[in-house]
PDB file of N, CA and C in Angstrom:
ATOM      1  N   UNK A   1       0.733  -3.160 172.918  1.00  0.00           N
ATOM      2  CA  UNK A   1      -0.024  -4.058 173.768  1.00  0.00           C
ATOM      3  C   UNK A   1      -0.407  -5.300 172.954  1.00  0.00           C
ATOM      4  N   UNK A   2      -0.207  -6.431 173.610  1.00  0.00           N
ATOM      5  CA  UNK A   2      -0.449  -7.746 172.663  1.00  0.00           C
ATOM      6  C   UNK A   2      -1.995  -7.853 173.063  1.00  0.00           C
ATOM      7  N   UNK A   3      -2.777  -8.860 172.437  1.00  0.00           N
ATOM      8  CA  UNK A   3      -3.942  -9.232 172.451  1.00  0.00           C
ATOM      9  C   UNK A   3      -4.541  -9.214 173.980  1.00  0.00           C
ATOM     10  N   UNK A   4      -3.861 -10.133 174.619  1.00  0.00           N
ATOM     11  CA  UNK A   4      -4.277 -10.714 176.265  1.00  0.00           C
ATOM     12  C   UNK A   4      -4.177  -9.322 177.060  1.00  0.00           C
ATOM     13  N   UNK A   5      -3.365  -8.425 176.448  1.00  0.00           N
ATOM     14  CA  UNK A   5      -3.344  -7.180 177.520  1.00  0.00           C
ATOM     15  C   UNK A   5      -4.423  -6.292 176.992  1.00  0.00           C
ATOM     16  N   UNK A   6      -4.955  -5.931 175.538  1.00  0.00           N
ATOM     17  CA  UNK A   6      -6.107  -5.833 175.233  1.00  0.00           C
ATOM     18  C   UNK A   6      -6.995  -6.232 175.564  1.00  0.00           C
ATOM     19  N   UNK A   7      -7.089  -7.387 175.651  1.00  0.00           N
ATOM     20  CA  UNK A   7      -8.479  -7.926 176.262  1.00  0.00           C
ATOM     21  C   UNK A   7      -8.846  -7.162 177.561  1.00  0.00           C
ATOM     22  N   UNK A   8      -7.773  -7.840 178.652  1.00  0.00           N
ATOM     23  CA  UNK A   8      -7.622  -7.469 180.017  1.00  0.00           C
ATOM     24  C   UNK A   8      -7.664  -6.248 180.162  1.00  0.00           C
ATOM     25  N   UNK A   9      -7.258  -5.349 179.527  1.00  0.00           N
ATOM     26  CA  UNK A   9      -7.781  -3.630 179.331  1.00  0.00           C
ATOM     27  C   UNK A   9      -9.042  -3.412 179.373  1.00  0.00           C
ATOM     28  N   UNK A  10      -9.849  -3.923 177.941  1.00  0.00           N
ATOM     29  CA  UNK A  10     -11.129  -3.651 177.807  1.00  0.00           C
ATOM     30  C   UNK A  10     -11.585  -4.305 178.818  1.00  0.00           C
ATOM     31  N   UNK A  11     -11.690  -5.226 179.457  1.00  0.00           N
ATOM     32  CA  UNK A  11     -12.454  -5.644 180.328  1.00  0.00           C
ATOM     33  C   UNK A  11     -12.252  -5.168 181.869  1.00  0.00           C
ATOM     34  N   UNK A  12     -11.622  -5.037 182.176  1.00  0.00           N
ATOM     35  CA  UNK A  12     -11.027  -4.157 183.204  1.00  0.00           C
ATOM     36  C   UNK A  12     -11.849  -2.271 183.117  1.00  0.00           C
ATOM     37  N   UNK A  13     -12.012  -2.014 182.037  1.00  0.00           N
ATOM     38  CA  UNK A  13     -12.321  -0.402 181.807  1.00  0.00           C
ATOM     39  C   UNK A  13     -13.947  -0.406 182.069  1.00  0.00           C
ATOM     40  N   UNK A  14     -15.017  -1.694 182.291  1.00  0.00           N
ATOM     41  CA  UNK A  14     -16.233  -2.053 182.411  1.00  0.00           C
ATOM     42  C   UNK A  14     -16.746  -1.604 183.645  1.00  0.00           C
ATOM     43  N   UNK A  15     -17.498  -1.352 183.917  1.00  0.00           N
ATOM     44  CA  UNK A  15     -18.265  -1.080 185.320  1.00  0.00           C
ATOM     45  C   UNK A  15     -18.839  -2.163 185.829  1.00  0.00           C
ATOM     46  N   UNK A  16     -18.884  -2.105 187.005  1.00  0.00           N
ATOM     47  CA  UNK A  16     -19.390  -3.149 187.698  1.00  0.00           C
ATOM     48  C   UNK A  16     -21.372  -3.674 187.361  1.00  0.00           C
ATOM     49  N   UNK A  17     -22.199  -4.572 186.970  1.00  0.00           N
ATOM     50  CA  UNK A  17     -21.372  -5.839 187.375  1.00  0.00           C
ATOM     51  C   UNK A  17     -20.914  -6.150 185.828  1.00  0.00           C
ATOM     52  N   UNK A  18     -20.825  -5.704 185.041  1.00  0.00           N
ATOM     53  CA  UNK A  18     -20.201  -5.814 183.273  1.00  0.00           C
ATOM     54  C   UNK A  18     -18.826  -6.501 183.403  1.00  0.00           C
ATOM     55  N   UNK A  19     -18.096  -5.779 184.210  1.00  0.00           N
ATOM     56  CA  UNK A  19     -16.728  -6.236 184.582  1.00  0.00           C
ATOM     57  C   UNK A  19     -16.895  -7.449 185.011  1.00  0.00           C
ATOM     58  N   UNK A  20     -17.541  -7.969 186.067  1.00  0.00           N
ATOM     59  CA  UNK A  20     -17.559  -9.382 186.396  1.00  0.00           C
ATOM     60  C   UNK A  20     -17.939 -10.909 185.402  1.00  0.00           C
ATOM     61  N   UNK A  21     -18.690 -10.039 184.821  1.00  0.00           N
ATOM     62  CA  UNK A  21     -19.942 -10.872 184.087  1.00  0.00           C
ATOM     63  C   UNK A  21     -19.215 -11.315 183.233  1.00  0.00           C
ATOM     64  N   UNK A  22     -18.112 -10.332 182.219  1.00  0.00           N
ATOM     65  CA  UNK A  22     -17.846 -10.016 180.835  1.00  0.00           C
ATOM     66  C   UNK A  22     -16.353 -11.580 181.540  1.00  0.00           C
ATOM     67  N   UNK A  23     -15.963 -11.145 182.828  1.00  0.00           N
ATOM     68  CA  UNK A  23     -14.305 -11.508 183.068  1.00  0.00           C
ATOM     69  C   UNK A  23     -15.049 -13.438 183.251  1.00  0.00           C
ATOM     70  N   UNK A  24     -15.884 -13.461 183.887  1.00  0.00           N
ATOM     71  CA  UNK A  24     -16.652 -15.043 183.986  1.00  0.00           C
ATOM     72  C   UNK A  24     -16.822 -15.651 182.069  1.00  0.00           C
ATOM     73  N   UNK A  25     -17.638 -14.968 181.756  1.00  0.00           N
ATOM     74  CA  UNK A  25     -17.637 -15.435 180.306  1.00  0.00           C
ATOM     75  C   UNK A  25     -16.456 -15.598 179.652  1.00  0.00           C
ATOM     76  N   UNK A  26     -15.389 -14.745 179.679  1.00  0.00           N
ATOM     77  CA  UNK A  26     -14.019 -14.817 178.932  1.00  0.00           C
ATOM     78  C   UNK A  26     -13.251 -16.163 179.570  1.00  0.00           C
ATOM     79  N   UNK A  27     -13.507 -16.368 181.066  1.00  0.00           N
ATOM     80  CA  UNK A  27     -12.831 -17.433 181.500  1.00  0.00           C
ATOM     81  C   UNK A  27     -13.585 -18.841 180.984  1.00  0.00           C
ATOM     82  N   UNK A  28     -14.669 -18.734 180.679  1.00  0.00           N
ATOM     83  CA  UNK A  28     -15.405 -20.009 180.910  1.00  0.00           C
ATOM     84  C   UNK A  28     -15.293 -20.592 179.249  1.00  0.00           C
ATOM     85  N   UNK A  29     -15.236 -19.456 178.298  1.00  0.00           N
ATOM     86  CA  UNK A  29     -14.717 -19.865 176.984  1.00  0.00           C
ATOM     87  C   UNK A  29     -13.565 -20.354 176.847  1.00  0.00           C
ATOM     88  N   UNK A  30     -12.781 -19.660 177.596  1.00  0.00           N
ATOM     89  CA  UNK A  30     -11.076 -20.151 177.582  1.00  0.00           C
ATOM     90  C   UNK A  30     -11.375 -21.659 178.041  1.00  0.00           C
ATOM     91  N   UNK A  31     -11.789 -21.744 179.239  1.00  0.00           N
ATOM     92  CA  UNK A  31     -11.466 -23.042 179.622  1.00  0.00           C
ATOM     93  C   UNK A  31     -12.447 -24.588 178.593  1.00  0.00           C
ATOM     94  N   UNK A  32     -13.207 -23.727 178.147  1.00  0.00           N
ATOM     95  CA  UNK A  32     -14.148 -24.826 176.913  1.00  0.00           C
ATOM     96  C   UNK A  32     -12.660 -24.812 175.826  1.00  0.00           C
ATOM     97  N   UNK A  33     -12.544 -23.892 175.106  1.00  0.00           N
ATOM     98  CA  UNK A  33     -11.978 -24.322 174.097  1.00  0.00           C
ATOM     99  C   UNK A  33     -10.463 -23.283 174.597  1.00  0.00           C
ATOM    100  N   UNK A  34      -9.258 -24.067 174.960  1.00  0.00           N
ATOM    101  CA  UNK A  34      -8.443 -23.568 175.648  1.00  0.00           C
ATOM    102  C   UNK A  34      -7.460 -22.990 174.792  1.00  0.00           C
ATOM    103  N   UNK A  35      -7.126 -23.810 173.694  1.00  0.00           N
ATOM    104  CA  UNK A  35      -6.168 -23.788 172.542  1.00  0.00           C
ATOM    105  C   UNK A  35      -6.759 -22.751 170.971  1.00  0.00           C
ATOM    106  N   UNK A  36      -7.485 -21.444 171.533  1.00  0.00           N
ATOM    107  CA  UNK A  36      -8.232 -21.224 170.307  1.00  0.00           C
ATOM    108  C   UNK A  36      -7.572 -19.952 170.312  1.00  0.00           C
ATOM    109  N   UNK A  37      -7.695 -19.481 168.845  1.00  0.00           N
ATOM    110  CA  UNK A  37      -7.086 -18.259 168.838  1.00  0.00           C
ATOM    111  C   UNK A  37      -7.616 -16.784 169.808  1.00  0.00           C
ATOM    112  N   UNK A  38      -7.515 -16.059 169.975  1.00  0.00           N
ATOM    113  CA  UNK A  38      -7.532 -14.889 170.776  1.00  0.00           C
ATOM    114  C   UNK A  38      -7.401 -13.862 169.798  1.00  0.00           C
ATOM    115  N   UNK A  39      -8.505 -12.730 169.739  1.00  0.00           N
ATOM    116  CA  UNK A  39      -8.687 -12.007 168.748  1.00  0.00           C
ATOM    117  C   UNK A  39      -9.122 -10.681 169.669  1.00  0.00           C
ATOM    118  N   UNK A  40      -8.716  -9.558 169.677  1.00  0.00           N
ATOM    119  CA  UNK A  40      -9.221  -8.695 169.976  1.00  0.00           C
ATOM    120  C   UNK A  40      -9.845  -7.259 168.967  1.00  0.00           C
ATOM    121  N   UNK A  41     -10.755  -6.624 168.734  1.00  0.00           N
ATOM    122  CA  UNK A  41     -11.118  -5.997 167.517  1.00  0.00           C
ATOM    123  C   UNK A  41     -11.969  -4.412 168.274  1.00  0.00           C
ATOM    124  N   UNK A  42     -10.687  -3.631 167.990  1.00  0.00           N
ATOM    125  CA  UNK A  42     -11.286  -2.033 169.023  1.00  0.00           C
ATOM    126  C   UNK A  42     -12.170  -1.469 168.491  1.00  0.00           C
ATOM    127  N   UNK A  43     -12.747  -1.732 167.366  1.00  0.00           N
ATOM    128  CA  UNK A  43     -14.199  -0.863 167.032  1.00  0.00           C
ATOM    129  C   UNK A  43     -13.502   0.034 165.623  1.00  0.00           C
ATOM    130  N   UNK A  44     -12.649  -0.159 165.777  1.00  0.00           N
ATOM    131  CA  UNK A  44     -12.244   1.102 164.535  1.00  0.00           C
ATOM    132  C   UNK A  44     -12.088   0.306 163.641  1.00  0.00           C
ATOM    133  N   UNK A  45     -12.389   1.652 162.110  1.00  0.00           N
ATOM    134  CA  UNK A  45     -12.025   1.292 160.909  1.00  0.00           C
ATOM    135  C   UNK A  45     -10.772   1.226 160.731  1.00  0.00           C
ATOM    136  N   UNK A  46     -10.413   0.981 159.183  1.00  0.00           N
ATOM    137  CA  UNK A  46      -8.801   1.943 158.650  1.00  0.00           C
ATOM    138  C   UNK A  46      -8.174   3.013 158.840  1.00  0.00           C
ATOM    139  N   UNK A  47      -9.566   3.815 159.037  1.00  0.00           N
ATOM    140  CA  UNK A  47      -9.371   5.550 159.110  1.00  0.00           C
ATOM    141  C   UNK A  47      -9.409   6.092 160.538  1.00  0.00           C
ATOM    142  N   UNK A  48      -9.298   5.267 161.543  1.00  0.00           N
ATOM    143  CA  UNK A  48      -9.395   5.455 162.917  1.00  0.00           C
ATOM    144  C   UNK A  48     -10.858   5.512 163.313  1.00  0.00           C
ATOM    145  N   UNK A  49     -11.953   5.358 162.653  1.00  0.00           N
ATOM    146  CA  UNK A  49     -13.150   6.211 163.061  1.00  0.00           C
ATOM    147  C   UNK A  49     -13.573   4.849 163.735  1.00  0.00           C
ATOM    148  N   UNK A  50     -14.527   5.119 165.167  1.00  0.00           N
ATOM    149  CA  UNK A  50     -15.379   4.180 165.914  1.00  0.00           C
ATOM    150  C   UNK A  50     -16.295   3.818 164.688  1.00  0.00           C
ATOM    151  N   UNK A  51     -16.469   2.408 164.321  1.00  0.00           N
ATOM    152  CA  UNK A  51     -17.653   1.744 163.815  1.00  0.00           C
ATOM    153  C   UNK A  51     -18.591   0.439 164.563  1.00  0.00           C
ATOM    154  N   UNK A  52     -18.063   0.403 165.702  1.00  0.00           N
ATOM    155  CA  UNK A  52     -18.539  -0.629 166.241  1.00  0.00           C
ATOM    156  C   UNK A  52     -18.282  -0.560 167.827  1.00  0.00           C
ATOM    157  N   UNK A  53     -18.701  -1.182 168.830  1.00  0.00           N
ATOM    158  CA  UNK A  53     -18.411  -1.905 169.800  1.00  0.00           C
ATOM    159  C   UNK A  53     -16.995  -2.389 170.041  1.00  0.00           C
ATOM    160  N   UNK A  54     -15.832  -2.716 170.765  1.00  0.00           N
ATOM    161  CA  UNK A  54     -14.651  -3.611 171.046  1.00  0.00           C
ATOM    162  C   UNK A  54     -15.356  -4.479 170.534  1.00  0.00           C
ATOM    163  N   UNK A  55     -14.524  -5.521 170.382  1.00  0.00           N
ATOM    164  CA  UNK A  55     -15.140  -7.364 170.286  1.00  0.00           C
ATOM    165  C   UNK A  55     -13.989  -8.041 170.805  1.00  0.00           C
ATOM    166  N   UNK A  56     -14.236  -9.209 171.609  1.00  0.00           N
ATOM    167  CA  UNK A  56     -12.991  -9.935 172.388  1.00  0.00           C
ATOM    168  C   UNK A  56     -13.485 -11.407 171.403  1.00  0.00           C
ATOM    169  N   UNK A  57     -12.369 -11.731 170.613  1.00  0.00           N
ATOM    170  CA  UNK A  57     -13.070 -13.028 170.094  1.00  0.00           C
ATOM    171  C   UNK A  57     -11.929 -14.326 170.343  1.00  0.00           C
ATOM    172  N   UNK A  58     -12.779 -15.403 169.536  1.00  0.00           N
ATOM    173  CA  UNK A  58     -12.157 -16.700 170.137  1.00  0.00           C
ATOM    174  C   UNK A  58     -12.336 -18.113 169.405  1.00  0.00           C
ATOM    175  N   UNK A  59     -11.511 -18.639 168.654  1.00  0.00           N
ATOM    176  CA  UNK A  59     -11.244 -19.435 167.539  1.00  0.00           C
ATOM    177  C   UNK A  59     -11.323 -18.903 166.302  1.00  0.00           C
ATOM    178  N   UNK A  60     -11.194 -19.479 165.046  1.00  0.00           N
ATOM    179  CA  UNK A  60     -11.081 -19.297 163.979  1.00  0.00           C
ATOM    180  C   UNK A  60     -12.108 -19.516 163.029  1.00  0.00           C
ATOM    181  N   UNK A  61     -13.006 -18.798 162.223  1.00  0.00           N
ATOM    182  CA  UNK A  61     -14.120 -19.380 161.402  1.00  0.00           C
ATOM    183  C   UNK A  61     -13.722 -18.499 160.005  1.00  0.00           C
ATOM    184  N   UNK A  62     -13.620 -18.955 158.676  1.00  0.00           N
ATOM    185  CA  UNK A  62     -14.010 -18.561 157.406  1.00  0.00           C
ATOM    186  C   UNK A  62     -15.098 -17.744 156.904  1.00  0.00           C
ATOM    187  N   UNK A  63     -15.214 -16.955 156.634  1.00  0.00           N
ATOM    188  CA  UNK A  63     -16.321 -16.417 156.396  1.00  0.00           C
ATOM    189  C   UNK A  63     -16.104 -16.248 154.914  1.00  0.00           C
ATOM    190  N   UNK A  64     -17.529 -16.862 154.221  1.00  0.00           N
ATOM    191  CA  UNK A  64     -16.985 -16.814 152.634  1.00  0.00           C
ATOM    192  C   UNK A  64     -18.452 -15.382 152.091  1.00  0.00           C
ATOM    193  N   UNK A  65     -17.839 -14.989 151.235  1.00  0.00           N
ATOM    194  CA  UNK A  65     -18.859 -13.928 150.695  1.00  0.00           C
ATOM    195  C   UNK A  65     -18.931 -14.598 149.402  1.00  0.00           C
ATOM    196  N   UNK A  66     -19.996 -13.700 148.607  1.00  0.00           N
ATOM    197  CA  UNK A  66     -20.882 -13.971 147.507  1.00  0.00           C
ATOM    198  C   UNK A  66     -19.812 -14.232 146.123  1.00  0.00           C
ATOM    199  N   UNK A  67     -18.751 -12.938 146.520  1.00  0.00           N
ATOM    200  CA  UNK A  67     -17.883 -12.705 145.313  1.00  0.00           C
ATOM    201  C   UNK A  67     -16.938 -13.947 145.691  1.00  0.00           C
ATOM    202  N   UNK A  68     -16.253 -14.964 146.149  1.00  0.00           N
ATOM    203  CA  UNK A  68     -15.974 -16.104 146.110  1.00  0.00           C
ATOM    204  C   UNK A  68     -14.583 -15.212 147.030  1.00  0.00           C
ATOM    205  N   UNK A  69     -14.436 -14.524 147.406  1.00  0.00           N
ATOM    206  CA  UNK A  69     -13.606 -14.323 148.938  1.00  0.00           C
ATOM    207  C   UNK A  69     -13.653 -14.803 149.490  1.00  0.00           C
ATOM    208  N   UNK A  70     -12.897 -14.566 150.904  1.00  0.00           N
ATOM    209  CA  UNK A  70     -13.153 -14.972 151.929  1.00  0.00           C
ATOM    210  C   UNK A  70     -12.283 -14.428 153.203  1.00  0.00           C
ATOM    211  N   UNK A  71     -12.696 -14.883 154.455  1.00  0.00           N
ATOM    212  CA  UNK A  71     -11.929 -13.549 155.722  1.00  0.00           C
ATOM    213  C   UNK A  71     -12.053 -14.671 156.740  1.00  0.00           C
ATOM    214  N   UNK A  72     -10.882 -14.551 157.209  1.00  0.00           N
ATOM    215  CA  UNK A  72     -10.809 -15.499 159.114  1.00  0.00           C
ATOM    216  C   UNK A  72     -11.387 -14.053 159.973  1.00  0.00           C
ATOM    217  N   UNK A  73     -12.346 -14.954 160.530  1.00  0.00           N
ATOM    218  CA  UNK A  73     -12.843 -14.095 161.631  1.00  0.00           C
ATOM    219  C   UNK A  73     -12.691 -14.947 163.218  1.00  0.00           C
ATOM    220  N   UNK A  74     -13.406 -14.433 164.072  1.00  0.00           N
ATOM    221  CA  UNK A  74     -13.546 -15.204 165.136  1.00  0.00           C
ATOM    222  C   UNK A  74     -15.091 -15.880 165.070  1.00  0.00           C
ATOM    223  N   UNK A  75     -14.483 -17.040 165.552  1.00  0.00           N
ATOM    224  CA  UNK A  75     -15.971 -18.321 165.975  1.00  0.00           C
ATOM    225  C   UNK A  75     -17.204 -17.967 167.182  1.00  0.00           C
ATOM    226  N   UNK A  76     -16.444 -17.249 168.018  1.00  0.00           N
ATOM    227  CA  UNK A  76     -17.570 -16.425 168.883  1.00  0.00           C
ATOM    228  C   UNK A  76     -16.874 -15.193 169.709  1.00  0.00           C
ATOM    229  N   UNK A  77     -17.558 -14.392 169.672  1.00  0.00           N
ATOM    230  CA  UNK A  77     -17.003 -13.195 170.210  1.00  0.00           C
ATOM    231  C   UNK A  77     -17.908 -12.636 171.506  1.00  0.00           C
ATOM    232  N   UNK A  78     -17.675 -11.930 172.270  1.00  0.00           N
ATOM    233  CA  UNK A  78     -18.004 -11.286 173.369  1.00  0.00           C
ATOM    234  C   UNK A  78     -17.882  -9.391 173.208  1.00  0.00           C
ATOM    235  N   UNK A  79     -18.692  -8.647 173.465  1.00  0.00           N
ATOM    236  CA  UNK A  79     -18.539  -7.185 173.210  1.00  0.00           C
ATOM    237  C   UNK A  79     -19.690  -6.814 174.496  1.00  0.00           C
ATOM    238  N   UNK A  80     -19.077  -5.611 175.003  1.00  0.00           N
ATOM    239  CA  UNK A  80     -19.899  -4.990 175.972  1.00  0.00           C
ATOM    240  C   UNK A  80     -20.755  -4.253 175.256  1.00  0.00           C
ATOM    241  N   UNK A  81     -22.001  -3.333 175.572  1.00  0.00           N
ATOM    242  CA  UNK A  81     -22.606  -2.883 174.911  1.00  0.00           C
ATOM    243  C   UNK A  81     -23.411  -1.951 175.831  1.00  0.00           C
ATOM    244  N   UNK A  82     -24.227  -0.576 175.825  1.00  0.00           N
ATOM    245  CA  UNK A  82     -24.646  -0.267 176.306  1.00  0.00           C
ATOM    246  C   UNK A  82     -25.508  -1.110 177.530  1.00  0.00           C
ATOM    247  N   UNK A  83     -26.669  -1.964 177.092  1.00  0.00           N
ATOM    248  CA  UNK A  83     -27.205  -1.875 178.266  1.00  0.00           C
ATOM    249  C   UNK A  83     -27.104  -3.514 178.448  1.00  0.00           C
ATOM    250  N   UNK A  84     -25.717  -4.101 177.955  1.00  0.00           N
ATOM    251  CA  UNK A  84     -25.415  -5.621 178.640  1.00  0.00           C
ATOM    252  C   UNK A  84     -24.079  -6.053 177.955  1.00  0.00           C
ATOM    253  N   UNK A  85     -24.494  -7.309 177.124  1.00  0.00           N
ATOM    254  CA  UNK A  85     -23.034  -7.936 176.923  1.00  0.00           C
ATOM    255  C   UNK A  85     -23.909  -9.222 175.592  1.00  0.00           C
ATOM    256  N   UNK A  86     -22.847  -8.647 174.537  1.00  0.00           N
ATOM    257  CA  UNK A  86     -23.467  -9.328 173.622  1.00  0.00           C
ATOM    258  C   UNK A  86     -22.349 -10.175 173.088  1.00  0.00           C
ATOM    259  N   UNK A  87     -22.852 -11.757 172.738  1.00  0.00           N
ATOM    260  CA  UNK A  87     -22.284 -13.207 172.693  1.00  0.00           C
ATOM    261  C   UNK A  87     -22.426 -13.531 171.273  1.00  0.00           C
ATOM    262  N   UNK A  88     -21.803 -13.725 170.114  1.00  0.00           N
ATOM    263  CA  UNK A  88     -21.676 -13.831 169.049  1.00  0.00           C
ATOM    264  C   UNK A  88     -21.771 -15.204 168.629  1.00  0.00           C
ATOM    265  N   UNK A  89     -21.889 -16.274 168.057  1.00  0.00           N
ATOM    266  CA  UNK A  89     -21.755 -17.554 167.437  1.00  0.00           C
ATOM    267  C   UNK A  89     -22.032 -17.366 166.110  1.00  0.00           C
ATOM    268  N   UNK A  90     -20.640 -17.537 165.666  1.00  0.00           N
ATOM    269  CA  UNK A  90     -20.832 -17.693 164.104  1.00  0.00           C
ATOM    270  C   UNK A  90     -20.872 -18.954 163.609  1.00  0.00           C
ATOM    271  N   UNK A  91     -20.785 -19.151 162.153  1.00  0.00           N
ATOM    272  CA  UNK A  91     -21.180 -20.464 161.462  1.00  0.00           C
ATOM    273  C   UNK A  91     -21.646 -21.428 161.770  1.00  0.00           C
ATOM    274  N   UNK A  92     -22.943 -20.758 162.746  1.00  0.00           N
ATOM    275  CA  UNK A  92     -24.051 -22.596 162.627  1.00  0.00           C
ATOM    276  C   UNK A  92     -24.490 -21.935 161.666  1.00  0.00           C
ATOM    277  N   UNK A  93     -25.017 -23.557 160.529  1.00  0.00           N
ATOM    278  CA  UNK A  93     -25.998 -23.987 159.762  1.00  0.00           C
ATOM    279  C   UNK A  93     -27.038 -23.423 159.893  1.00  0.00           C
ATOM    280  N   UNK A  94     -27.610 -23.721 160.837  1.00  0.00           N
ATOM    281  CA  UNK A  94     -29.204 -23.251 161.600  1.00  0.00           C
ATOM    282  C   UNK A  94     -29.140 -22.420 162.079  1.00  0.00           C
ATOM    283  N   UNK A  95     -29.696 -21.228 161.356  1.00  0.00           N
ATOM    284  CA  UNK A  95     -29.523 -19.978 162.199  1.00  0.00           C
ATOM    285  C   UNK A  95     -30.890 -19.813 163.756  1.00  0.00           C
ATOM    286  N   UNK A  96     -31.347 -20.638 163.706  1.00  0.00           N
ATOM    287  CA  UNK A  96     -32.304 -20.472 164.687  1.00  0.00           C
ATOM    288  C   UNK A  96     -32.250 -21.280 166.161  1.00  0.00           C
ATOM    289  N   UNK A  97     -31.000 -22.275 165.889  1.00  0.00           N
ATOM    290  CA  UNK A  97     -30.856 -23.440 166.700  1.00  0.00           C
ATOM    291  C   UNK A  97     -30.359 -22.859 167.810  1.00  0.00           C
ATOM    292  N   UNK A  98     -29.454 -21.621 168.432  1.00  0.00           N
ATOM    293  CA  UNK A  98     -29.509 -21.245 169.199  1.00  0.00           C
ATOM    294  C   UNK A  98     -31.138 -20.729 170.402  1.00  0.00           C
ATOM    295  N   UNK A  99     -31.796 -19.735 169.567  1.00  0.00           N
ATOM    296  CA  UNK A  99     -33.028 -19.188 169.536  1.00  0.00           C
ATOM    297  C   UNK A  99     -33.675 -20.339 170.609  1.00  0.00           C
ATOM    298  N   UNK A 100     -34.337 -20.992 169.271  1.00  0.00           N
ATOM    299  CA  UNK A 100     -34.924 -22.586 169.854  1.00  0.00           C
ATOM    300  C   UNK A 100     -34.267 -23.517 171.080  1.00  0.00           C
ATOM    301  N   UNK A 101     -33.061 -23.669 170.591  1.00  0.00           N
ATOM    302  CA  UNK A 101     -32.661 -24.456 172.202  1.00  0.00           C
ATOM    303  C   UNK A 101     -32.389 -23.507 173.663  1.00  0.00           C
ATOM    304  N   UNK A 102     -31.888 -22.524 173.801  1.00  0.00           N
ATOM    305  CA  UNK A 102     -31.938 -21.696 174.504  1.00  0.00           C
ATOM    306  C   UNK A 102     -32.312 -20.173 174.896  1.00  0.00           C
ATOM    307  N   UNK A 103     -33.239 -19.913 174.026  1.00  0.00           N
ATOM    308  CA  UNK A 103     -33.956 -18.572 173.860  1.00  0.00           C
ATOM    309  C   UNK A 103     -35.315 -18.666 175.564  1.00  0.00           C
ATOM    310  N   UNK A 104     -35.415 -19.898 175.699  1.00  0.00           N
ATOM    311  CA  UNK A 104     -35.940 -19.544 177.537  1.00  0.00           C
ATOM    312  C   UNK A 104     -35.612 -19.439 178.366  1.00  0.00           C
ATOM    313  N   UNK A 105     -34.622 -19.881 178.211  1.00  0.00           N
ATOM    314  CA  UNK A 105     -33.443 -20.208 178.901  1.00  0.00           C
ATOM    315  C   UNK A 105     -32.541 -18.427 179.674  1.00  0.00           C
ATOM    316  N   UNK A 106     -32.463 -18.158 178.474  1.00  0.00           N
ATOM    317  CA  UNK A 106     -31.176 -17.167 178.534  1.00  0.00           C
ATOM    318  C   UNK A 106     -31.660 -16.553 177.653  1.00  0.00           C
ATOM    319  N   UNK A 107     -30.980 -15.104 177.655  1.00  0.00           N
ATOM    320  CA  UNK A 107     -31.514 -13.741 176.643  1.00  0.00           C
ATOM    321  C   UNK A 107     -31.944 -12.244 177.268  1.00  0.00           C
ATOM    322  N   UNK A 108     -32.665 -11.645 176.686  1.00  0.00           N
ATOM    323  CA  UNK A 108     -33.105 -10.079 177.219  1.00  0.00           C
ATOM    324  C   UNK A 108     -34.134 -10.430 177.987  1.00  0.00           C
ATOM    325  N   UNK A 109     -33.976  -9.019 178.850  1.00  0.00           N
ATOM    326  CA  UNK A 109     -35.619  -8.802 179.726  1.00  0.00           C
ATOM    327  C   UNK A 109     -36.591  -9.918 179.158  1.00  0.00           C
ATOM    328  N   UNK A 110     -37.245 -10.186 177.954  1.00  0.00           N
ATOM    329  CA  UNK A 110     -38.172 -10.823 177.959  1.00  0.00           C
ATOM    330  C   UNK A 110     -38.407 -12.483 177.998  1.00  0.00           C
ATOM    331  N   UNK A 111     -36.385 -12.291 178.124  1.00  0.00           N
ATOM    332  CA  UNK A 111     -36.125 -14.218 178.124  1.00  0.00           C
ATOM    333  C   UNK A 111     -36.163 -14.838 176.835  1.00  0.00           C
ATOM    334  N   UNK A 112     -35.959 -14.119 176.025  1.00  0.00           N
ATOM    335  CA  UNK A 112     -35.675 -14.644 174.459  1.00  0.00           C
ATOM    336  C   UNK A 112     -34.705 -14.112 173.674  1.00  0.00           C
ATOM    337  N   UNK A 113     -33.503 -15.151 173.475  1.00  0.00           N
ATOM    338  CA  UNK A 113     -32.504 -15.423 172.758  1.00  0.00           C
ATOM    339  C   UNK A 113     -32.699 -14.042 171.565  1.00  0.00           C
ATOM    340  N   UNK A 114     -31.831 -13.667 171.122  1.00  0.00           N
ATOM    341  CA  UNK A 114     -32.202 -12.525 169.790  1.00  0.00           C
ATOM    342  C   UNK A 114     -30.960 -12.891 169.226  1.00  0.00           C
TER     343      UNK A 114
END
């Protein structure tokens, strides 16, 4: 299965309204940034074992570690999750600038960004 049929799997396997919600967000990224890579990531390690959530991701970001490595990951990702749907943004600067500009906006039950 290539990526796009992964995706369309996992999102398809969602319950309603997850399925809707998850298939609106995937479209509305595509159509922002149309030309970005497509990443899909099933939760498993090396060793087959679940360590995570799916993740459906989307462009390309560097991620540099301490030891002077470094790893292409995805720029923002999407993952269902027990009790919603969690939205990833990697490499801002400001880790709070999300929070602050839209944490009233949008977020959990209490209306704040996390």
């Amino acid at each position: 299965m290539n990526t796009e049929e992964q995706i369309k799997a996992y999102i398809s396997a969602q319950s309603e309204p997850k399925r809707s919600e998850m298939q609106t967000l995937h479209e509305v990224i595509q159509n922002i940034r149309p030309n970005s890579k497509l990443w899909f990531l099933d939760g498993k390690n090396s060793e087959n074992k679940t360590v995570s959530n799916p993740n459906i991701g989307y462009g390309s970001y560097t991620i540099s570690y301490a030891d002077d490595k470094t790893k292409e990951f995805y720029q923002i990702g999407l993952s269902a999750n027990t009790t919603g749907i969690s939205v990833y943004i990697m490499g801002l600067d400001d880790k709070t600038y999300l929070a602050t500009t839209y944490g009233k906006k949008i977020g959990g039950r209490d209306g704040l960004l996390h």
